[in-house]
C-alpha atoms as a PDB file:
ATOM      1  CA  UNK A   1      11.572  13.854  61.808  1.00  0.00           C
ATOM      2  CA  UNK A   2      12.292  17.376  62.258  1.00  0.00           C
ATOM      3  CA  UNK A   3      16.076  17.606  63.956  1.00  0.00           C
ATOM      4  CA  UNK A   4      16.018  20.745  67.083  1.00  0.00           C
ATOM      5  CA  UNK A   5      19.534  21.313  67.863  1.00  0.00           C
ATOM      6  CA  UNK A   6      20.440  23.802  70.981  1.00  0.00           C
ATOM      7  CA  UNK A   7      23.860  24.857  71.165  1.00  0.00           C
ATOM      8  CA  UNK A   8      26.153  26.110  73.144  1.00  0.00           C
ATOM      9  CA  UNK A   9      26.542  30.170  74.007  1.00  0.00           C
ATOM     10  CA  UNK A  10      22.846  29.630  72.620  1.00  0.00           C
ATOM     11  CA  UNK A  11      21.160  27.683  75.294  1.00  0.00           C
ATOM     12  CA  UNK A  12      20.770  30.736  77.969  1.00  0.00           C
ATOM     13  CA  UNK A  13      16.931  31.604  78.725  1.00  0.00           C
ATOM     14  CA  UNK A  14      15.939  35.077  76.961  1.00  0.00           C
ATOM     15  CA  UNK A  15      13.135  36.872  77.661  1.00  0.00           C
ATOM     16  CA  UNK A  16      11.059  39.668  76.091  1.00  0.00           C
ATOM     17  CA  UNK A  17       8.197  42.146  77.714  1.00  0.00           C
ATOM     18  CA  UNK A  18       5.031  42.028  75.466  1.00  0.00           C
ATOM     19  CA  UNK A  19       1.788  43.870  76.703  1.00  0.00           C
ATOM     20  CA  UNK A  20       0.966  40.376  78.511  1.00  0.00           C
ATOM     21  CA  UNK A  21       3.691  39.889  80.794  1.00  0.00           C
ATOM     22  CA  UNK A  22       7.075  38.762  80.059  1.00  0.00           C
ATOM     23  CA  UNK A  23       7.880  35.932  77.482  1.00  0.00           C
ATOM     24  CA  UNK A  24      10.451  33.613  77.799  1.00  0.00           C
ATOM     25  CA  UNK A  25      12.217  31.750  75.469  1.00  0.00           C
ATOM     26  CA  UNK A  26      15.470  29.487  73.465  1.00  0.00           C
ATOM     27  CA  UNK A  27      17.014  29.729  71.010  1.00  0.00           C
ATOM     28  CA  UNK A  28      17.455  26.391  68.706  1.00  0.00           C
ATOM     29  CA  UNK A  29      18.318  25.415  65.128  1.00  0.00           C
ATOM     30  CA  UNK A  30      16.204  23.630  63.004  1.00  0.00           C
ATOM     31  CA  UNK A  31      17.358  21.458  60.349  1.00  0.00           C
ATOM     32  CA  UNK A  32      15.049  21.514  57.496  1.00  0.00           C
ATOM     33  CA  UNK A  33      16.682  20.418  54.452  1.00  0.00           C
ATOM     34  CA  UNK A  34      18.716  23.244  53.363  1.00  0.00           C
ATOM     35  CA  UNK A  35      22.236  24.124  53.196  1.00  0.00           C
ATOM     36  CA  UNK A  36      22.167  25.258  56.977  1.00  0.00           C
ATOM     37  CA  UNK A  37      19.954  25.405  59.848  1.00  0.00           C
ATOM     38  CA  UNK A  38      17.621  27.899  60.657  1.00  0.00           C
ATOM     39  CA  UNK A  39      17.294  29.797  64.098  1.00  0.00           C
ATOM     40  CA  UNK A  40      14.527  29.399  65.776  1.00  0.00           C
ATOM     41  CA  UNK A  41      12.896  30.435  68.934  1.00  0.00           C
ATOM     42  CA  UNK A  42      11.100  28.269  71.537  1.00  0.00           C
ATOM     43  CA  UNK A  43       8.446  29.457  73.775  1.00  0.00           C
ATOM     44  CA  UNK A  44       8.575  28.307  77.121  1.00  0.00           C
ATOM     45  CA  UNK A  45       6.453  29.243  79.995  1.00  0.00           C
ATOM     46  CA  UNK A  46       9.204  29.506  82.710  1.00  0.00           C
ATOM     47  CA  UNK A  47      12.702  29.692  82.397  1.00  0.00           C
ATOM     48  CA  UNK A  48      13.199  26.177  84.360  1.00  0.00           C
ATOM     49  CA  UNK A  49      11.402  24.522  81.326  1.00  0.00           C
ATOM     50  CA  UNK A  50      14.636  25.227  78.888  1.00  0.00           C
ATOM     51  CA  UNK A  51      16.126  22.628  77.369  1.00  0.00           C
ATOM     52  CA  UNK A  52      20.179  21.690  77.715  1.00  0.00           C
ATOM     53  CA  UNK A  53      22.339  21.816  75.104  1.00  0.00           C
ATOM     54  CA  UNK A  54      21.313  19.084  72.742  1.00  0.00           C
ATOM     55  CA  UNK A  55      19.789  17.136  69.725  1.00  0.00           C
ATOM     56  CA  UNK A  56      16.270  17.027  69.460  1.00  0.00           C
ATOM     57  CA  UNK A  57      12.988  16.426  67.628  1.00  0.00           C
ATOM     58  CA  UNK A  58       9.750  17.955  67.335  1.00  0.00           C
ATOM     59  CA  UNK A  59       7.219  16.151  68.685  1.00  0.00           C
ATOM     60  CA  UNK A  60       3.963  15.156  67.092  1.00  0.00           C
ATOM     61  CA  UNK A  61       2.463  17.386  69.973  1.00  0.00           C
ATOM     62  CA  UNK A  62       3.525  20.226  68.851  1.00  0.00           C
ATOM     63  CA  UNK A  63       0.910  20.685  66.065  1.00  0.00           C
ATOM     64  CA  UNK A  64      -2.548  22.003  66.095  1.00  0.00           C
ATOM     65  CA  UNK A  65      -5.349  22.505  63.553  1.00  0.00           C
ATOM     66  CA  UNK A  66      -6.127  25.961  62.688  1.00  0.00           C
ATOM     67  CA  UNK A  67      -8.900  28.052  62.290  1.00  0.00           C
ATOM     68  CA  UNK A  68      -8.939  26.982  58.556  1.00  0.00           C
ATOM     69  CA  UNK A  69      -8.769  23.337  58.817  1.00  0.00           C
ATOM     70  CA  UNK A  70      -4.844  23.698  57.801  1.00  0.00           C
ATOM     71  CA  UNK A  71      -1.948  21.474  60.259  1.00  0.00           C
ATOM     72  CA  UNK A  72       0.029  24.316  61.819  1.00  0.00           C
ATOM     73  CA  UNK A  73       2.884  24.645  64.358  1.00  0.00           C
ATOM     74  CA  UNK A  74       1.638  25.711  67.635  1.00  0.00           C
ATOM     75  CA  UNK A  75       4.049  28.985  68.766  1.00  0.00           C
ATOM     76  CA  UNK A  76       2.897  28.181  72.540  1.00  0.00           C
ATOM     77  CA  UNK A  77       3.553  24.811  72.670  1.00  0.00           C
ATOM     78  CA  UNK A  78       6.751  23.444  70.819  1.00  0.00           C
ATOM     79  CA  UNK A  79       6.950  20.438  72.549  1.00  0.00           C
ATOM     80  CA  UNK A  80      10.995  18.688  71.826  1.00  0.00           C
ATOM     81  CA  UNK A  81      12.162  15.254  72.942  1.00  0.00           C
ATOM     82  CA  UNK A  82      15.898  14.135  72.672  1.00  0.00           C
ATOM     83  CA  UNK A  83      17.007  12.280  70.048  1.00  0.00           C
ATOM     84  CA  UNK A  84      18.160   9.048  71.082  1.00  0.00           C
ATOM     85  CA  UNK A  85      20.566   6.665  69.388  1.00  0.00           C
ATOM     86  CA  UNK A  86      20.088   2.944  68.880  1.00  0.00           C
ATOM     87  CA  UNK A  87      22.923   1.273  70.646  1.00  0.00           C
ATOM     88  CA  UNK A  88      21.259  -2.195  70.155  1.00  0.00           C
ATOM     89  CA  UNK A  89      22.889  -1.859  66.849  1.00  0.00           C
ATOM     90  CA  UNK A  90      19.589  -2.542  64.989  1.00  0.00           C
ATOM     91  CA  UNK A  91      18.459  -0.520  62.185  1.00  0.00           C
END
């Protein structure tokens, strides 16, 4: 599992004009093993798709094949659920 985290003061929708319209997007950390989190940016295709402040993880959807036959990230669709916690008490 790859842990998303959006904080607060970093949950706001930016946006950015490219030569194809405007882009929107959040900021998030991503917890990949180091010391600290990374930032990271997540597309989205209208500001009412953001995400609330939160935990989250990276959803098996998220991923594409490339043009090479390698498993890549797809920067258009990072698709993030939230991270539930197991109150049954079961592990």
């Amino acid at each position: 599992m790859i842990k998303i985290e959006i904080l607060n003061g970093h949950h706001t929708v930016q946006q950015r004009e490219t030569k194809n319209g405007t882009r929107y997007y959040q900021r998030a950390y991503a917890y990949l093993g180091g010391a600290f989190p990374q930032e990271i940016e997540i597309s989205l295709r209208n500001p009412v798709d953001a995400k609330p402040i939160g935990a989250y993880e990276l959803c098996i959807s998220s991923f594409q094949v490339g043009k090479f036959k390698n498993l890549e990230l797809n920067p258009f669709q990072t698709n993030i659920v939230p991270i539930t916690k197991n109150v049954s008490g079961d592990k």
